[in-house]
Each structure stands twice: as structure tokens, then as C-alpha cells.
Protein backbone atom coordinates (compact mmCIF):
# COMPACT_ATOMS: atom_id res chain seq x y z
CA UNK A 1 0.00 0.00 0.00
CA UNK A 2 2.25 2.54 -1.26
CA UNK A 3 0.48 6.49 -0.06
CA UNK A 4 1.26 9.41 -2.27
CA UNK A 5 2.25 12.75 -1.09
CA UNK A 6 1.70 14.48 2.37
CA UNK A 7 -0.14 17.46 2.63
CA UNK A 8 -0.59 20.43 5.50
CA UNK A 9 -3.24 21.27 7.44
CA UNK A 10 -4.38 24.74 8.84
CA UNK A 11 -2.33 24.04 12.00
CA UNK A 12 0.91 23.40 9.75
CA UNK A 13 0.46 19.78 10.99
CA UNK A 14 1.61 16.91 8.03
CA UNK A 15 -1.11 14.50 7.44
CA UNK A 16 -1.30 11.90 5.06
CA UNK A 17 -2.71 12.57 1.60
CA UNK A 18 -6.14 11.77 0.75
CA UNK A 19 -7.28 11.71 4.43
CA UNK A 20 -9.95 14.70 4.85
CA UNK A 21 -10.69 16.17 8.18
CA UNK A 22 -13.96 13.52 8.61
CA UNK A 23 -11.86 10.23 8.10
CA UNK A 24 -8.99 12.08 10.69
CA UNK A 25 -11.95 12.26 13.23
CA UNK A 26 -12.94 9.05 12.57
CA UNK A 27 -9.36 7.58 13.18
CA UNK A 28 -9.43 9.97 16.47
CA UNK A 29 -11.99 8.04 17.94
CA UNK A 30 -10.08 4.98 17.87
CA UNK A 31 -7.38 6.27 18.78
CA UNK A 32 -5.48 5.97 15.34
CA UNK A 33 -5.98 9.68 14.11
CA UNK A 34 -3.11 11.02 16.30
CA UNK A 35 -0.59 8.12 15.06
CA UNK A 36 -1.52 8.83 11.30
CA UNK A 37 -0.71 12.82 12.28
CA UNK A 38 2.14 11.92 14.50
CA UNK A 39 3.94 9.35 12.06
CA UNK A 40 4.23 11.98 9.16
CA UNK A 41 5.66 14.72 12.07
CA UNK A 42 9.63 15.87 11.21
CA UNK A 43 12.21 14.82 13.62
CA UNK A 44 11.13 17.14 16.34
CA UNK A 45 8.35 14.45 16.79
CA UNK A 46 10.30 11.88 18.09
CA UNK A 47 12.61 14.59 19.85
CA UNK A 48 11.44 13.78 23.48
CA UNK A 49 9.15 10.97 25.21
CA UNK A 50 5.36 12.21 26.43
CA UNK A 51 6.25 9.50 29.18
CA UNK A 52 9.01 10.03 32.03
CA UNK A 53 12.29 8.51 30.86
CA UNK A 54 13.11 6.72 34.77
CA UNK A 55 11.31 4.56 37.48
CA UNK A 56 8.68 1.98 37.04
CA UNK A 57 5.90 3.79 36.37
CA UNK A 58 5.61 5.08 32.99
CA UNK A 59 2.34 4.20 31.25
CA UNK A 60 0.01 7.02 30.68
CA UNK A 61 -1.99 5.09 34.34
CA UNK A 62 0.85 4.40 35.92
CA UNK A 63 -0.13 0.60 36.35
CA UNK A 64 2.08 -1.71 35.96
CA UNK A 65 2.18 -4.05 32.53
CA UNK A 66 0.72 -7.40 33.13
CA UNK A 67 2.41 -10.05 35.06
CA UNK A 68 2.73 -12.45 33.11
CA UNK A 69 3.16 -12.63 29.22
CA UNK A 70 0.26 -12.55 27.18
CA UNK A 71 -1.16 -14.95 25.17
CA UNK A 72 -4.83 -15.37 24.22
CA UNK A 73 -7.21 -18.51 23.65
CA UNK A 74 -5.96 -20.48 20.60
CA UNK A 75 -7.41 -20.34 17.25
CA UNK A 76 -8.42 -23.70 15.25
CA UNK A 77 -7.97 -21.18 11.98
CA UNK A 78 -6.44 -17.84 12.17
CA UNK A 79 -8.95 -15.31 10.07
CA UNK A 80 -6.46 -12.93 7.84
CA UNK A 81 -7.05 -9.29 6.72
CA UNK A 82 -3.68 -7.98 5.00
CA UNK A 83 -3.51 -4.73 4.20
CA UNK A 84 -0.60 -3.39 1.91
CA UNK A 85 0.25 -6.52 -0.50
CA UNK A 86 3.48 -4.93 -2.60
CA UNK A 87 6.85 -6.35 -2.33
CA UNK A 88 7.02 -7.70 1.04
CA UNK A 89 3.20 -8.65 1.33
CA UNK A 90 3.57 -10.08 -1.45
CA UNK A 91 5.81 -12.36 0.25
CA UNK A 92 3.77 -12.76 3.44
CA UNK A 93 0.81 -13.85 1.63
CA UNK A 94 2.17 -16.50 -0.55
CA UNK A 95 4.05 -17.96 2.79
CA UNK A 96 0.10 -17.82 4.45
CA UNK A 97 -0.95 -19.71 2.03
CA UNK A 98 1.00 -22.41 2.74
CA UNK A 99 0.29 -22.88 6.06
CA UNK A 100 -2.28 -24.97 7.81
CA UNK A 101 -5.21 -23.39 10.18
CA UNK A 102 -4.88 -19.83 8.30
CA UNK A 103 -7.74 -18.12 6.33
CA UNK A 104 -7.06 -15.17 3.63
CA UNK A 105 -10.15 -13.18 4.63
CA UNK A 106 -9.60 -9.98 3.40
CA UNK A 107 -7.10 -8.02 1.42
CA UNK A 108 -6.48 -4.17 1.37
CA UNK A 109 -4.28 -2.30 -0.83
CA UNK A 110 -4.67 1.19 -2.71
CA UNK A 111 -3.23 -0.68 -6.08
CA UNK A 112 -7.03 -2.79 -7.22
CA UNK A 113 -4.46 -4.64 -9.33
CA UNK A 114 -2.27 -5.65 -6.30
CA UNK A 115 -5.17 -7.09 -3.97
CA UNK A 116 -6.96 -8.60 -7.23
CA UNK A 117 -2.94 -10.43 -7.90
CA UNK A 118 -3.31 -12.18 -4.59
CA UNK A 119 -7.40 -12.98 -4.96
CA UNK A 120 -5.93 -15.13 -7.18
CA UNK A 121 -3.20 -16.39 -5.53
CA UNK A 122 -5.78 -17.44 -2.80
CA UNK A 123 -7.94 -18.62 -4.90
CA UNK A 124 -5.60 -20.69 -7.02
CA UNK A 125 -4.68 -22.29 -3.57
CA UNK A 126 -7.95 -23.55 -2.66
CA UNK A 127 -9.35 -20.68 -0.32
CA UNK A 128 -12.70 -19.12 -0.21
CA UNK A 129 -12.77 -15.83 -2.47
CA UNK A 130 -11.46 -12.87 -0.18
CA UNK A 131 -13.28 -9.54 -0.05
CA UNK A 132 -11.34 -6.66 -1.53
CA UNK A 133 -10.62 -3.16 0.13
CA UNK A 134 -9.44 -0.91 -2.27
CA UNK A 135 -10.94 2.50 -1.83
CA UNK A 136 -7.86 4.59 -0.53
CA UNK A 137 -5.89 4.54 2.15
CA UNK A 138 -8.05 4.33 5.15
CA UNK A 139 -9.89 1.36 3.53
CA UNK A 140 -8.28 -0.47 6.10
CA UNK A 141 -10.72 0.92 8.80
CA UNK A 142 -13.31 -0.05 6.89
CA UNK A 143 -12.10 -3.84 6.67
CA UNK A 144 -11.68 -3.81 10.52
CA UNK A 145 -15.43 -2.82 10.95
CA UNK A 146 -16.96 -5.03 8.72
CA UNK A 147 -14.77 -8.09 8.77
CA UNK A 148 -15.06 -11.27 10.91
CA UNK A 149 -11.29 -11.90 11.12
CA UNK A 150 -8.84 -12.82 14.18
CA UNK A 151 -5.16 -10.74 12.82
CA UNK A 152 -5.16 -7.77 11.02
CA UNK A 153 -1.14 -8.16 9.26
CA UNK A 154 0.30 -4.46 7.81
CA UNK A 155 3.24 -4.29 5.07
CA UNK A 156 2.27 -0.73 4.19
CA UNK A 157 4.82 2.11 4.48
CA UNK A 158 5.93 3.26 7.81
CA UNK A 159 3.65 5.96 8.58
CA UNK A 160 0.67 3.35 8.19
CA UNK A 161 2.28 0.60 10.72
CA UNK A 162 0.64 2.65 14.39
CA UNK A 163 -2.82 3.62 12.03
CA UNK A 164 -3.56 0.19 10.96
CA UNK A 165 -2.66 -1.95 14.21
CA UNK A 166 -4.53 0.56 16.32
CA UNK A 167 -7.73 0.19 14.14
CA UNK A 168 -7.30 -3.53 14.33
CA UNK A 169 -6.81 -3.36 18.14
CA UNK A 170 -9.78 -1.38 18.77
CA UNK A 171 -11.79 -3.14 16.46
CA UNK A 172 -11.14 -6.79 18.39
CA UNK A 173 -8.73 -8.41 16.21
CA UNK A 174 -4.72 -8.89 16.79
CA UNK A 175 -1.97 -6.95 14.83
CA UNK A 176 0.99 -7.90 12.88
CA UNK A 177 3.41 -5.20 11.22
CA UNK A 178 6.35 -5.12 9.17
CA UNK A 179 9.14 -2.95 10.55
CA UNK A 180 9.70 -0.65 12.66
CA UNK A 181 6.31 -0.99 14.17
CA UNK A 182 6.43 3.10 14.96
CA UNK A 183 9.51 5.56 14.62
CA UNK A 184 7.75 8.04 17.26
CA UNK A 185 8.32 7.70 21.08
CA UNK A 186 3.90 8.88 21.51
CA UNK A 187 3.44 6.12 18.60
CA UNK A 188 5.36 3.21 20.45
CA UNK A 189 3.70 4.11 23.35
CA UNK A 190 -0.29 4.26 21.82
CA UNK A 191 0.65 0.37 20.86
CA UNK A 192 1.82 -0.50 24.10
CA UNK A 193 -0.94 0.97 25.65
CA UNK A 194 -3.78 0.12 23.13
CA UNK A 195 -2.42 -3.48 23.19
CA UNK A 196 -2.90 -4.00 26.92
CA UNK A 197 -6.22 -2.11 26.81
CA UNK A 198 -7.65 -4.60 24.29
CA UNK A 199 -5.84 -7.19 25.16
CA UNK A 200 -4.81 -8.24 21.61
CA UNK A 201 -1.61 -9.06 20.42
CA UNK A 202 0.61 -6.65 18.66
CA UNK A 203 3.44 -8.17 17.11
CA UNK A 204 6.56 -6.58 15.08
CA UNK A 205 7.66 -9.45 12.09
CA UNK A 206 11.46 -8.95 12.49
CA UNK A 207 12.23 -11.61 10.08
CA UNK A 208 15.85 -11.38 10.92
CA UNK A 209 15.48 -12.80 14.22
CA UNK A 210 15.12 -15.76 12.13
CA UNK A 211 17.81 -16.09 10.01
CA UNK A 212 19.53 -19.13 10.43
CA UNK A 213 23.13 -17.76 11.60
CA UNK A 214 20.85 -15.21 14.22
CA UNK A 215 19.51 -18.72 15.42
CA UNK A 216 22.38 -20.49 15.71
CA UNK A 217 23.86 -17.60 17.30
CA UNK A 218 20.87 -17.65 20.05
CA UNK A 219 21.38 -21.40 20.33
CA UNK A 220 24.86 -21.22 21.21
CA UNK A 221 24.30 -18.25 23.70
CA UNK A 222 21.54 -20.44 25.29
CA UNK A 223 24.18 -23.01 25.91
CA UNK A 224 26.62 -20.81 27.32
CA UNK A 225 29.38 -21.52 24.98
CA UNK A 226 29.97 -17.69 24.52
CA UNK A 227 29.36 -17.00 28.32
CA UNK A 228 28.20 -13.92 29.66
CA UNK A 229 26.73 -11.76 27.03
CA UNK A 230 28.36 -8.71 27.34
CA UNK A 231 28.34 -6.82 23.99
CA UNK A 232 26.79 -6.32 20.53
CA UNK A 233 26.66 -4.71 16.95
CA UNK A 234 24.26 -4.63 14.40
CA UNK A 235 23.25 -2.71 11.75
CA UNK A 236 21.17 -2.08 8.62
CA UNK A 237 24.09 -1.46 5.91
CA UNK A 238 22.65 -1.52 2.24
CA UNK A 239 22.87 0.91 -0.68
CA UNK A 240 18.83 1.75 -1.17
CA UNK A 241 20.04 5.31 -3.61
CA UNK A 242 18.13 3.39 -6.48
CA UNK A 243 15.52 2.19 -4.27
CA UNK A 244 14.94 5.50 -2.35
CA UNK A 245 14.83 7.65 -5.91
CA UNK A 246 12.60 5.41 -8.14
CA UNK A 247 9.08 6.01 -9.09
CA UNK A 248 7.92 2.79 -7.78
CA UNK A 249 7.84 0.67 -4.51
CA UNK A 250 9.73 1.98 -1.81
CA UNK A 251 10.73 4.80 -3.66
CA UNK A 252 7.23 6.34 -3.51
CA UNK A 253 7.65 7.37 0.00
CA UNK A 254 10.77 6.18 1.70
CA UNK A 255 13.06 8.97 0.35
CA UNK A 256 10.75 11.15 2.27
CA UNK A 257 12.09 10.30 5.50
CA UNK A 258 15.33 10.95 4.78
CA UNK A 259 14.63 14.25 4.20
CA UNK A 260 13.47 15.37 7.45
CA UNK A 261 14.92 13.13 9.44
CA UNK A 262 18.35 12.49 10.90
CA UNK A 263 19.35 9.25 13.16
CA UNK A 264 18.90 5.49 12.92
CA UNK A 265 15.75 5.40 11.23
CA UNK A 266 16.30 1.34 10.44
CA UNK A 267 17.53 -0.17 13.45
CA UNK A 268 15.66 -3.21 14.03
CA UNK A 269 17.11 -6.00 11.56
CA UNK A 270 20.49 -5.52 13.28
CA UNK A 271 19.14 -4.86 16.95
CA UNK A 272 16.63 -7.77 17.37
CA UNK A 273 18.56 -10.44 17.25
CA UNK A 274 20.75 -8.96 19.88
CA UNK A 275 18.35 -8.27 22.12
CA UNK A 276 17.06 -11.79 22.17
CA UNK A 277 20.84 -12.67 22.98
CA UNK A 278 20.27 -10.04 25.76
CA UNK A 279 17.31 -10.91 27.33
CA UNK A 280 16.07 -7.39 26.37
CA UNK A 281 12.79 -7.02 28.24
CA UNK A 282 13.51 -10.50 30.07
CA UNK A 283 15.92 -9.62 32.51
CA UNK A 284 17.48 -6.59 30.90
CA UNK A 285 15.91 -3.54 29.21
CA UNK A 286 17.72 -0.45 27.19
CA UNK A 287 18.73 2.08 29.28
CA UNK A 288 19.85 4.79 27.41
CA UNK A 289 21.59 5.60 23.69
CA UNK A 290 24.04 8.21 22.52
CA UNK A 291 23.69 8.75 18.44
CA UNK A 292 25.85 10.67 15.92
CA UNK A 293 25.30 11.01 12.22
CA UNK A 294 27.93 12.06 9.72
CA UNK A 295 27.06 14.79 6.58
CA UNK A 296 24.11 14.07 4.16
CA UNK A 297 26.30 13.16 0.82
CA UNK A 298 25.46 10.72 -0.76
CA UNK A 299 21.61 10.86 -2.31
CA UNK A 300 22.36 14.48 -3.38
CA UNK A 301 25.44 13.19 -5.32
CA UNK A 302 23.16 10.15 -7.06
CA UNK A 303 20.79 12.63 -8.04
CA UNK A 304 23.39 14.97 -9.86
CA UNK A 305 24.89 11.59 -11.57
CA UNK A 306 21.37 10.18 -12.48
CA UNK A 307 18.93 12.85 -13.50
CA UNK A 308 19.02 15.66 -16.17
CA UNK A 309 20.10 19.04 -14.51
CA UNK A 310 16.34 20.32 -14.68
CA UNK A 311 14.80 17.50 -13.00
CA UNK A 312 13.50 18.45 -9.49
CA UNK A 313 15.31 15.34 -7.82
CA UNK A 314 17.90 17.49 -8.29
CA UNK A 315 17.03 19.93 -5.81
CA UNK A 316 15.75 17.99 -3.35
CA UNK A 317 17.92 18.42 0.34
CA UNK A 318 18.18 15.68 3.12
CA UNK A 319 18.83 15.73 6.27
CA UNK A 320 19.92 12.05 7.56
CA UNK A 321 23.52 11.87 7.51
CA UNK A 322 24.84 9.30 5.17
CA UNK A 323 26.25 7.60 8.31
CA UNK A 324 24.74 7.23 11.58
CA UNK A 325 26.03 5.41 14.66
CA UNK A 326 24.41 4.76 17.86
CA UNK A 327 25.65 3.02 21.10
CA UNK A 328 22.83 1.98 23.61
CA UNK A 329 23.79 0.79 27.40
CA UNK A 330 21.23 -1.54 29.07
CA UNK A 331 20.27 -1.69 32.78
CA UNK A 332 23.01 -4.56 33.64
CA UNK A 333 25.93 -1.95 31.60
CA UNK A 334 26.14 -4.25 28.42
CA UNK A 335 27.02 -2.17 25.03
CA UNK A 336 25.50 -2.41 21.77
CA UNK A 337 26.68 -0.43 18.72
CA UNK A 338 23.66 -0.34 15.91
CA UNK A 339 24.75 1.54 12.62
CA UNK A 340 22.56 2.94 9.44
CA UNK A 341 24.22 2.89 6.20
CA UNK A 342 21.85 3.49 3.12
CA UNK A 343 22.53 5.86 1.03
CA UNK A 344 26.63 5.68 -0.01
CA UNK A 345 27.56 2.43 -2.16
CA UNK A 346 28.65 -0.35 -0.11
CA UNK A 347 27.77 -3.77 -0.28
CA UNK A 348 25.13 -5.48 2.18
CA UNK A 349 25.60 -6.61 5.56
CA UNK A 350 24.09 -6.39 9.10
CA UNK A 351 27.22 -6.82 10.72
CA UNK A 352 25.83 -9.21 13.74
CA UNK A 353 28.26 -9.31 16.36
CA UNK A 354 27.51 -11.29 19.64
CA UNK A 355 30.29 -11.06 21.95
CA UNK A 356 30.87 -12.71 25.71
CA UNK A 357 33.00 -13.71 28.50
CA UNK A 358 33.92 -17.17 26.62
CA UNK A 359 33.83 -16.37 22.87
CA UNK A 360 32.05 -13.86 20.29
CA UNK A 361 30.27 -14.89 16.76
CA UNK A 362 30.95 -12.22 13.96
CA UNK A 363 28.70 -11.74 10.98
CA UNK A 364 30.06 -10.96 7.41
CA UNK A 365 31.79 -13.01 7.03
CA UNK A 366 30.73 -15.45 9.29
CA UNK A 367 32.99 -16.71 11.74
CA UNK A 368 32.93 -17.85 15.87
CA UNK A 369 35.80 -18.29 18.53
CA UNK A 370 35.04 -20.26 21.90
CA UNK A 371 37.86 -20.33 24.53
CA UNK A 372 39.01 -23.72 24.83
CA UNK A 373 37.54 -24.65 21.78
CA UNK A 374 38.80 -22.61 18.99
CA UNK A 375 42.26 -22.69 18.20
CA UNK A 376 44.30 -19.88 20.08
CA UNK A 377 43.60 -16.50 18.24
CA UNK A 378 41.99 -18.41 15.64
CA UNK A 379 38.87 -17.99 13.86
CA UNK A 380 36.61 -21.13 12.97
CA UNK A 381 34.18 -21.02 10.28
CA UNK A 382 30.85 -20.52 11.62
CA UNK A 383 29.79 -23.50 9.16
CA UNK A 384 31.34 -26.09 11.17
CA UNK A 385 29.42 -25.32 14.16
CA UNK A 386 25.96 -26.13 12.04
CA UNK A 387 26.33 -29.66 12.48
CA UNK A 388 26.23 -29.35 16.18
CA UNK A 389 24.56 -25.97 17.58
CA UNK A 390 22.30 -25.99 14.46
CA UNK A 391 18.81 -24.02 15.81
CA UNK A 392 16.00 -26.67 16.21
CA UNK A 393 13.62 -24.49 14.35
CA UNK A 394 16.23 -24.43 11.49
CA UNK A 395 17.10 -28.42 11.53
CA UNK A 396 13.64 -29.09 11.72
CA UNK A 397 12.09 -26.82 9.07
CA UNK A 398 15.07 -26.90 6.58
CA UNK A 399 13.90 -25.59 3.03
CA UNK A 400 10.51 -24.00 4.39
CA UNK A 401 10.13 -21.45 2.63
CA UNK A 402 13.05 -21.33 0.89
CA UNK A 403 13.27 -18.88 -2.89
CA UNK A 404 10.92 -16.43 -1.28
CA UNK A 405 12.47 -13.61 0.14
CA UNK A 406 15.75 -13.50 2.46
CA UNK A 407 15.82 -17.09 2.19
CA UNK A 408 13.69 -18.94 4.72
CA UNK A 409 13.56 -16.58 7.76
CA UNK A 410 10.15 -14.84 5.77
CA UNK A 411 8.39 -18.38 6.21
CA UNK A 412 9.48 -19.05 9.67
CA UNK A 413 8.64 -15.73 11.29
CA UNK A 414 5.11 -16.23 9.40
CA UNK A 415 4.81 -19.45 10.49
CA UNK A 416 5.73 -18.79 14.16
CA UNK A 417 3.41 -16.26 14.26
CA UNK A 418 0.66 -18.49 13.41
CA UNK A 419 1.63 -20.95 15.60
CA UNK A 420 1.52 -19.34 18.84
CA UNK A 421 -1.72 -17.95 17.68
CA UNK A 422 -2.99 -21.30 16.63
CA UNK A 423 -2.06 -22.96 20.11
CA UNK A 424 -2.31 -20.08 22.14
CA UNK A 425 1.01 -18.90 23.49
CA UNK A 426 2.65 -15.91 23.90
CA UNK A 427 4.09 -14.79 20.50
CA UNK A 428 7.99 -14.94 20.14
CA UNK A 429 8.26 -10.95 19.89
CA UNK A 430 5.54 -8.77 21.83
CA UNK A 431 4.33 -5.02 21.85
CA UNK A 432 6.97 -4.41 24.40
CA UNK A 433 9.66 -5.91 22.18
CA UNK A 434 8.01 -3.87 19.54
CA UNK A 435 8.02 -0.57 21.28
CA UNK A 436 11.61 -0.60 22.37
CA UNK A 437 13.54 -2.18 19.28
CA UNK A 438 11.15 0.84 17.65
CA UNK A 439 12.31 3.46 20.04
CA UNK A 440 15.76 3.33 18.91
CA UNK A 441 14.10 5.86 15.67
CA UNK A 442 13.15 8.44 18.19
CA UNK A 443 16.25 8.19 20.73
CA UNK A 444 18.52 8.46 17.67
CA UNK A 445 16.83 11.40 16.55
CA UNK A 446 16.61 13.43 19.94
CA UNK A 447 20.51 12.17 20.70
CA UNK A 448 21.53 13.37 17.25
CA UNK A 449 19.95 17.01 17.00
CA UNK A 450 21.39 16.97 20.69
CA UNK A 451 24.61 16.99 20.14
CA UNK A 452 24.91 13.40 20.79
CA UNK A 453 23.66 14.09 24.53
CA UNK A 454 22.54 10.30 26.05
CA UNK A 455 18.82 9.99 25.95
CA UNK A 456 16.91 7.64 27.68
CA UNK A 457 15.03 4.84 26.89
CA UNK A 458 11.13 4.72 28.57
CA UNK A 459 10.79 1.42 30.53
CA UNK A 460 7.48 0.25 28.57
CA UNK A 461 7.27 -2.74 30.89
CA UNK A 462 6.93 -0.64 34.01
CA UNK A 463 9.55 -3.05 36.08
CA UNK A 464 8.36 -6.30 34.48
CA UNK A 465 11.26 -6.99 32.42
CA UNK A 466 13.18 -7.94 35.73
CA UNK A 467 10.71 -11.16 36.13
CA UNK A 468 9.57 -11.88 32.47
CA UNK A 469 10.72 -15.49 31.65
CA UNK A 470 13.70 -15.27 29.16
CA UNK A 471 12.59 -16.59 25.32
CA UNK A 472 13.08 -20.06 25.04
CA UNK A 473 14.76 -21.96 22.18
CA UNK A 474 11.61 -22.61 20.30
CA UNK A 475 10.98 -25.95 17.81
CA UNK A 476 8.81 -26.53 14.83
């Protein structure tokens, strides 16, 4: 669901094209009209958290989060309404149909040609015909009112993630977004706080957490061989100047961002698997985050190389710096470096570094050292440590999925998700989860047009991350 351009209102305020003052009251109601206004907000925005930054007692009540981790009564077959089906839903809706116990009940999308593609993939696999929402881009509200379905699942653009899984919140069904699940601090907290008012799930797909080195990473920090977790790095490194500049997909709206916005505005492919290695939110929570970006380069030099010297791309300014680095200390004083790289040419990576008291992993390439197992000052090849610390989930569902999308890790996020629905369990990665990898956006931003002054982290489990059970090392 790709939105066109953004448009002001009398107040100065940003709100999303195509939305008239009637549909933004509508959305108010629900709670989802301030998260469409404050999504499209410039960096100030995200400069300073509505909440206080220390102590236990942060929600907008001041009650604590619940006591134990939710999970809600299992589902024999797991009612879908997807709303935004380009690249990546694309991607998520072929892997749904694949999977037993799930329903494709709806499908919304601004494109008629893009829901009407996956009618047919639905109806080629054997489903009954979905309805199609395809009246604009609040269609999605519509689809929550009107249709009996259990998980609302969002792969629109950002500034649609906080709209659409409030709507399906209020509306009685559970959420599922493509990341970040908000890049505001008010936004992460409306999802926090409309989650535990409705009781609904609110889950952030980070398929990364299920890559198969992440896993095997996790696995081998579960069994100690790397010690005490002390430190991390991650990152979301990838040339996107094409991406961000053409006239389709992600370039429709994503090069907006970068223009009013300067910190890590990508941080959660590096970060999340980290903070499972952490116990982030289960026995350890972010504490704070310094953040520095470098000069804005490198999309105004693409658009001098790429486009005639009348075109307006060539006037466009930005403000993210080319480069941004951030360094985050939890509660218990670990470190974790998280970069942003997108718009200088580089090759790909995530960087993924996992590092303890008995050994480290290192991404790109891939390589591990244990004490007393590795050779002295020696790196092994992470490959030889498959055989043996291979993830269960991984050994168990090898191939799933495989050919669609960053290789399996797509299917198995889509198929743990339905899982834990299906049997009724607390999902692998929760609003909380959601709200603080997400957070990292807004602390970036504040620490950056700070001066790099430390900015604190809200506890959104109001002191429950110190007795939340730790995530377990899950199996198909």
C-alpha cells in the first residue's frame, strides 16, 4: 500500500494525503488519528518521550504491565485481513498460504491490481474468495469494521504501521506489522498501551530474528558456549540510492524520510537479534543511547549523476547523515553499537556481532571463537558449528520457505506467528519488544539534534522486564 504525497493542514500539521478532516476524526476516535498525524511529524516528533524517561511507572496510568506474558485462547484457523500486498506482502501472503489453520479473509491495498494479484493467488490455492478493500488509504478501517477476522497483518509504508494496528486493536482483532512498528516515542507508546487495553496481540515481524546464523547464534548463547553476554553490533548497511529515488515501490515514499529526518531510522534488523541474545525485556531492558550522524552526501550526489540538470530530484535536500552510529547501554551496563548505512555504495551486511566472556560470533563473514575450543587466536568457520549448535527451528524446518524472500527466515517468522496464535502462546516478539527495538528511531533522533547528549530509553514494561521469563529456544 504505497500512499502518495503528504499534505498540511491549517495548523501546519503533516497528514497523510487523501485523508480529509472527517476520516482524521474518525481515526481519532479509535485512537489511530493522532498516530496517522504523528507518524508523518519531522524529527522534532520523536525529539522527546510524552512518558518520564526513569522509574517503574511510565504508562500514561501508571499501572504496571501485566504479570505475566500474554497470550490469548488459541485459534483452530487464524482469520487474515492484509492490508498493503506490494513487495514484502507479497511475500507474506504467498508464505500464508502455505500454512495450515490460516484463512485469507480480506485483502487491502490502494493498487485494485495488487489485492486482485493475490485474490488469485488465494484462490488458485484452494481458499474461499477474499473480499477486496481498495478505496484509498483508510480502507483499512473499513475492513476492521466489517470483517469477521482474528489478525489484522500491515506491510504498508511506515507511517501506516501505528494507524492500521490501532484500528485492528480497537476493532477486536490482533496486529501484525512489518518494521519498525512506529519511529515516534507517543506512537510506540499508543501500541503499548492500546495493546494491553484490548488485550490483543501486537506483534513486530522482524524476520531477521530468524535467520539461520541469528539462530544459531541464540542457540549457542543459550548453551553458554559464549558465556556472559556482554556486547553487541548490528546494523542495517545496504545501498537503497536506487531504491529511495525510483518512481515505484519503496521509492514512492521512503526517500521522504530521509529528508526530514536524521538518526537510525532502520535499526531493528540488526538490533533484534541482539536483544534476544540479551534478554532485552527479560531480565534486561535499554537504558539509554548516545547517536551521531555524519554529513548528508550521498543521495544528493546520485541525483546529480542520475537525473538531467532540470529534474526536481535534483534539488531535493536531506537531512539524515549518510552515516549514523548509535551506542545503547542496558540496565546490567552491556554495550550495543547499531549503525545505518543506506545511502553511499557499499555492499550489504548487518554486521551481527555477539560477543561474551567465553567467545564472540561475527557476521560478514561469518565466523565464531570459543575459549578452549577454537584454536588460540583463531577464527573457525561458523559452518562447522551447524552440524552441532544448528537451531531446532532451522534443523527441523530446513527448506521452508526457501526462494521467497531473504531465504527462509520470511516463512518461519510467518509461520511462528501463526503458531503461537494457533495454540495459544505468547508470540515470540511482543508489543513491548516492539516498542523498544522501535524506540531506537526516536532516541537516535533526539541524541543526534542533541549533540549526541545520552537519551533515555522509557521502561514500557513498568519493572516487568526484571521477572519476564527469558525466550526459550523454540521448535517446529
Amino acid at each position: 500500500m504505497e500512499p502518495t504525497k503528504r499534505e498540511s493542514n491549517e495548523t501546519g500539521e503533516m497528514i497523510p494525503a487523501g485523508v480529509d478532516r472527517r476520516t482524521l476524526l474518525k481515526l481519532g476516535a479509535m485512537g489511530a488519528g493522532a498516530a496517522a498525524l504523528g507518524a508523518c511529524r519531522g524529527p522534532e516528533a520523536g525529539s522527546a518521550s510524552p512518558r518520564p524517561t526513569s522509574g517503574s511507572t511510565q504508562s500514561g496510568s501508571g499501572a504496571p504491565a501485566p504479570e505475566a506474558l500474554f497470550s490469548a485462547p488459541p485459534l483452530e484457523t487464524v482469520r487474515i485481513g492484509f492490508v498493503g500486498i506490494g513487495g514484502m506482502g507479497s511475500v507474506h501472503v504467498r508464505n500464508l498460504l502455505d500454512m495450515e489453520g490460516v484463512e485469507l479473509t480480506a485483502l487491502c491495498d490502494i493498487r485494485p491490481a495488487h489485492a486482485e494479484r493475490a485474490r488469485d493467488w488465494v484462490l488458485e490455492a484452494g481458499g474461499p474468495e477474499p473480499a477486496l478493500y481498495t478505496r484509498g488509504e483508510t480502507d483499512f478501517v473499513r475492513m476492521c469494521e466489517t470483517e469477521d477476522i482474528d489478525l489484522v497483518y500491515t506491510a504498508t509504508p511506515w507511517r501506516w504501521h501505528v494507524p492500521v494496528c490501532v484500528a485492528a486493536m480497537e476493532r477486536g482483532k490482533h496486529a501484525a506489522t512489518e518494521v519498525p512498528a512506529a519511529y515516534t516515542m507517543e506512537d510506540c507508546w499508543r501500541l503499548v498501551e492500546t495493546a494491553e487495553a484490548t488485550r490483543r496481540h501486537c506483534v513486530m515481524m522482524e524476520n531477521v530474528n530468524y535467520g539461520r546464523w541469528e539462530m544459531l547464534v541464540f542457540h549457542m548463547a543459550r548453551l553458554g558456549l559464549f558465556g556472559e553476554i556482554l556486547h553487541g553490533e548490528g546494523g542495517y548497511l545496504h545501498d537503497l540510492r536506487a531504491i529511495k529515488f525510483a518512481d515505484t515501490g519503496e521509492g514512492l515514499w521512503r526517500r521522504e524520510h530521509s529528508k526530514t529526518r536524521n538518526g537510525n531510522l532502520y535499526p531493528t534488523h540488526g538490533l533484534g537479534p541482539i536483544a534476544n541474545c540479551m534478554d532485552i525485556n527479560r531480565g534486561d531492558r535499554f537504558d539509554y543511547a548516545v547517536s551521531m550522524s555524519g554529513p548528508s552526501r550521498g543521495l544528493q550526489d546520485f541525483a546529480r549523476e542520475h537525473f538531467p540538470e532540470d529534474a526536481p530530484e535534483r534539488r531535493e535536500t536531506f537531512a539524515l547523515g549518510d552515516v549514523n552510529v548509535t551506542l545503547i547501554k542496558t540496565v546490567l551496563g552491556r554495550t550495543i553499537y547499531v549503525s545505518h548505512d543506506t545511502n553511499l555504495p557499499r555492499p550489504y551486511s548487518r554486521i551481527h556481532l555477539v560477543q561474551g566472556t567465553r567467545g564472540l560470533f561475527q557476521g560478514y563473514p561469518d565466523r565464531v571463537y570459543v575459549e578452549g575450543r577454537s584454536e588460540g587466536h583463531r577464527w573457525d568457520e561458523a559452518a562447522d558449528y551447524l552440524d552441532e549448535f544448528e537451531h531446532p527451528l532451522w534443523r527441523e524446518m530446513a527448506g521452508a520457505g526457501a526462494g521467497r524472500g531473504h531465504g527462509s527466515m520470511d516463512y518461519l517468522e510467518d509461520y511462528r506467528l501463526i503458531k503461537c496464535l494457533r495454540e495459544g502462546l505468547p508470540t515470540d516478539m511482543n508489543v513491548y519488544d516492539a516498542a523498544a527495538l522501535s524506540a531506537v528511531c526516536a532516541v537516535s533522533e533526539a541524541s543526534v539534534a542533541e549533540r549526541s547528549r545520552p537519551v533515555d530509553f522509557p521502561d514500557f514494561t513498568r519493572g516487568r522486564w526484571e521477572t519476564w521469563p527469558q525466550l526459550g529456544v523454540v521448535r517446529a
